[in-house]
C-alpha atoms as a PDB file:
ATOM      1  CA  UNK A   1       4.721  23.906 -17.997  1.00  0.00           C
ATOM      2  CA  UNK A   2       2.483  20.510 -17.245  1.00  0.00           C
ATOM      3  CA  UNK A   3       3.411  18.308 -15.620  1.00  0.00           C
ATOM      4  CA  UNK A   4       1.173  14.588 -15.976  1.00  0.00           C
ATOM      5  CA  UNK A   5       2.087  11.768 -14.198  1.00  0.00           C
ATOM      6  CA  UNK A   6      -0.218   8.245 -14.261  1.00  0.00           C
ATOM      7  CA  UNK A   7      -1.039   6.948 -10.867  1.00  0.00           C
ATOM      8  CA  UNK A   8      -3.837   5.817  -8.793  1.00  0.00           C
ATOM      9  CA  UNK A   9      -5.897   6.934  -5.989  1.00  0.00           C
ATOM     10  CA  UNK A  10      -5.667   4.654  -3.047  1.00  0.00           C
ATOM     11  CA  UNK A  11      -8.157   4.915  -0.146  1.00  0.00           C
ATOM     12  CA  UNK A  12      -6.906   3.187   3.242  1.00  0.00           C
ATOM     13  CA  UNK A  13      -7.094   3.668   6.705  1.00  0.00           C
ATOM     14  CA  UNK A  14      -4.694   5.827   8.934  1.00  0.00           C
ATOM     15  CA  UNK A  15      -2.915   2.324  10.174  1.00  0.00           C
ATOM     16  CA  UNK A  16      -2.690   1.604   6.126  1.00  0.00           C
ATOM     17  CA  UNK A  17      -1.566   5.128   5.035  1.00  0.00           C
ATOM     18  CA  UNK A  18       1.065   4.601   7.370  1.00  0.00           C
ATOM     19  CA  UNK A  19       2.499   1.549   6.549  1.00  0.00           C
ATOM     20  CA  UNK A  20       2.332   2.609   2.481  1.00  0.00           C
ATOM     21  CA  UNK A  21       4.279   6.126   3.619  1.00  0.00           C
ATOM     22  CA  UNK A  22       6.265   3.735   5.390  1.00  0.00           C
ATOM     23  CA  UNK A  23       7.271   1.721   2.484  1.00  0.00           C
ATOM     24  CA  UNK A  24       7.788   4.900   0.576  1.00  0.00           C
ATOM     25  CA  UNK A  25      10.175   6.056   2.666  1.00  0.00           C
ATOM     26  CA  UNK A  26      12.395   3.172   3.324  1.00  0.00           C
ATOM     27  CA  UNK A  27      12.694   2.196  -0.586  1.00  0.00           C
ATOM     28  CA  UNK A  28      10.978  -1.113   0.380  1.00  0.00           C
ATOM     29  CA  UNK A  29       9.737  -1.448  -2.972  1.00  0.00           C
ATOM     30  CA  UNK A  30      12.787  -0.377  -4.516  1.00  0.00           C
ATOM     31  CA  UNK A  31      11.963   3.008  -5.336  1.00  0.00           C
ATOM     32  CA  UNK A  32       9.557   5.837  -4.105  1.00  0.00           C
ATOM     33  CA  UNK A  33       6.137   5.122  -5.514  1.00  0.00           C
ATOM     34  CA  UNK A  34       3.840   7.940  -3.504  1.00  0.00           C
ATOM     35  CA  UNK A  35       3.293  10.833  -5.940  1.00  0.00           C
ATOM     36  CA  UNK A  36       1.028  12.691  -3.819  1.00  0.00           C
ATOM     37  CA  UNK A  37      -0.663  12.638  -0.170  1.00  0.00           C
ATOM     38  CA  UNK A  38      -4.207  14.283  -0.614  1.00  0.00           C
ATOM     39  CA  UNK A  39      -5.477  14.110   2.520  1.00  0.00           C
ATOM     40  CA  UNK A  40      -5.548  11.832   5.629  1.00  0.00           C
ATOM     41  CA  UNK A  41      -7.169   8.636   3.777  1.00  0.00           C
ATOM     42  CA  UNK A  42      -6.064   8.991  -0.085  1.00  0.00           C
ATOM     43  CA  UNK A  43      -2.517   8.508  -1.319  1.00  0.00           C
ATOM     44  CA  UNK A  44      -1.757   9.239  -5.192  1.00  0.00           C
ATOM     45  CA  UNK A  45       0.397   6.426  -6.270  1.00  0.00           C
ATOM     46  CA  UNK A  46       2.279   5.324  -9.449  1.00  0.00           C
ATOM     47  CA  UNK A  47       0.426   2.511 -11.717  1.00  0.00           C
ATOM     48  CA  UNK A  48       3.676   0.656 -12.338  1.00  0.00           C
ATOM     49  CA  UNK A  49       4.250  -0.527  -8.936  1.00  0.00           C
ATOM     50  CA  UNK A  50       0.273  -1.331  -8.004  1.00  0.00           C
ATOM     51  CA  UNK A  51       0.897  -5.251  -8.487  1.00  0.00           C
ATOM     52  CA  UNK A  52       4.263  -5.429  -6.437  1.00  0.00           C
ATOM     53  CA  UNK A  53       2.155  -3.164  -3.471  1.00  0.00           C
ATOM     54  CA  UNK A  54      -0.986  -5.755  -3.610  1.00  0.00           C
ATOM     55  CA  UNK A  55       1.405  -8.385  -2.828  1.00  0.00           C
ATOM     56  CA  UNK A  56       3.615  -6.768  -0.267  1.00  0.00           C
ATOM     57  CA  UNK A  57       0.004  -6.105   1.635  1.00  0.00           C
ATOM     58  CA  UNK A  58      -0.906  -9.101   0.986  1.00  0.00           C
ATOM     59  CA  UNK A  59       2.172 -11.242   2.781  1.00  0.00           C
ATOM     60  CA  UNK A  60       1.359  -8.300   5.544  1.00  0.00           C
ATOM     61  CA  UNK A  61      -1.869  -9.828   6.090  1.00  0.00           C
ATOM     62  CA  UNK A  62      -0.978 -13.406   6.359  1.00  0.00           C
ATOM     63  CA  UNK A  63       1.560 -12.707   8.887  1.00  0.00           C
ATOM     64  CA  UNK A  64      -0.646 -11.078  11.004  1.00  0.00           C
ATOM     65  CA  UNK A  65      -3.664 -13.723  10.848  1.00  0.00           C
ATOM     66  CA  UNK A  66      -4.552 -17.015  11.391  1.00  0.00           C
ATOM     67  CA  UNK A  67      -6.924 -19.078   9.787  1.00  0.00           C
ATOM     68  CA  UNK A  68      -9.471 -20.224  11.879  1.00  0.00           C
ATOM     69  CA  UNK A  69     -10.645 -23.963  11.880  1.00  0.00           C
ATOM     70  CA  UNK A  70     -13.245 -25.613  13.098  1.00  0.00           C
ATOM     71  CA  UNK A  71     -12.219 -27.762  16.254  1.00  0.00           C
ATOM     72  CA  UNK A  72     -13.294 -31.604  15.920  1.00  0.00           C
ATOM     73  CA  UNK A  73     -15.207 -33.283  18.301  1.00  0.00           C
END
């Protein structure tokens, strides 16, 4: 029997496959989204939950960076 499942191929870092396996595992997201880890910079990951992922990342990244401004003289 086949088996198809829809998803999509991420490519990331080791730091970034971490955090996603990370999320994964603790149901962040609500659910398990990972369908399959390829290899050590490719994770195989439902379509349905793409959107809610981009924005988790996304609040990620503005905690840990600040804008940068142009000091006035």
């Amino acid at each position: 029997m086949v088996n198809v499942m829809k998803g999509v191929i991420v490519e990331c870092d080791p730091a970034m496959k971490q955090f996603l396996i990370h999320l994964d595992e603790t149901l962040a997201l609500g659910r398990k989204f990972i369908i399959q880890d390829l290899d050590e910079s490719h994770l195989f990951i439902s379509t349905d939950i793409v959107e809610t992922l981009q924005g988790k990342i996304d609040d990620l990244m503005d905690k840990i960076s600040f804008p940068l401004h142009e000091k006035e003289l």
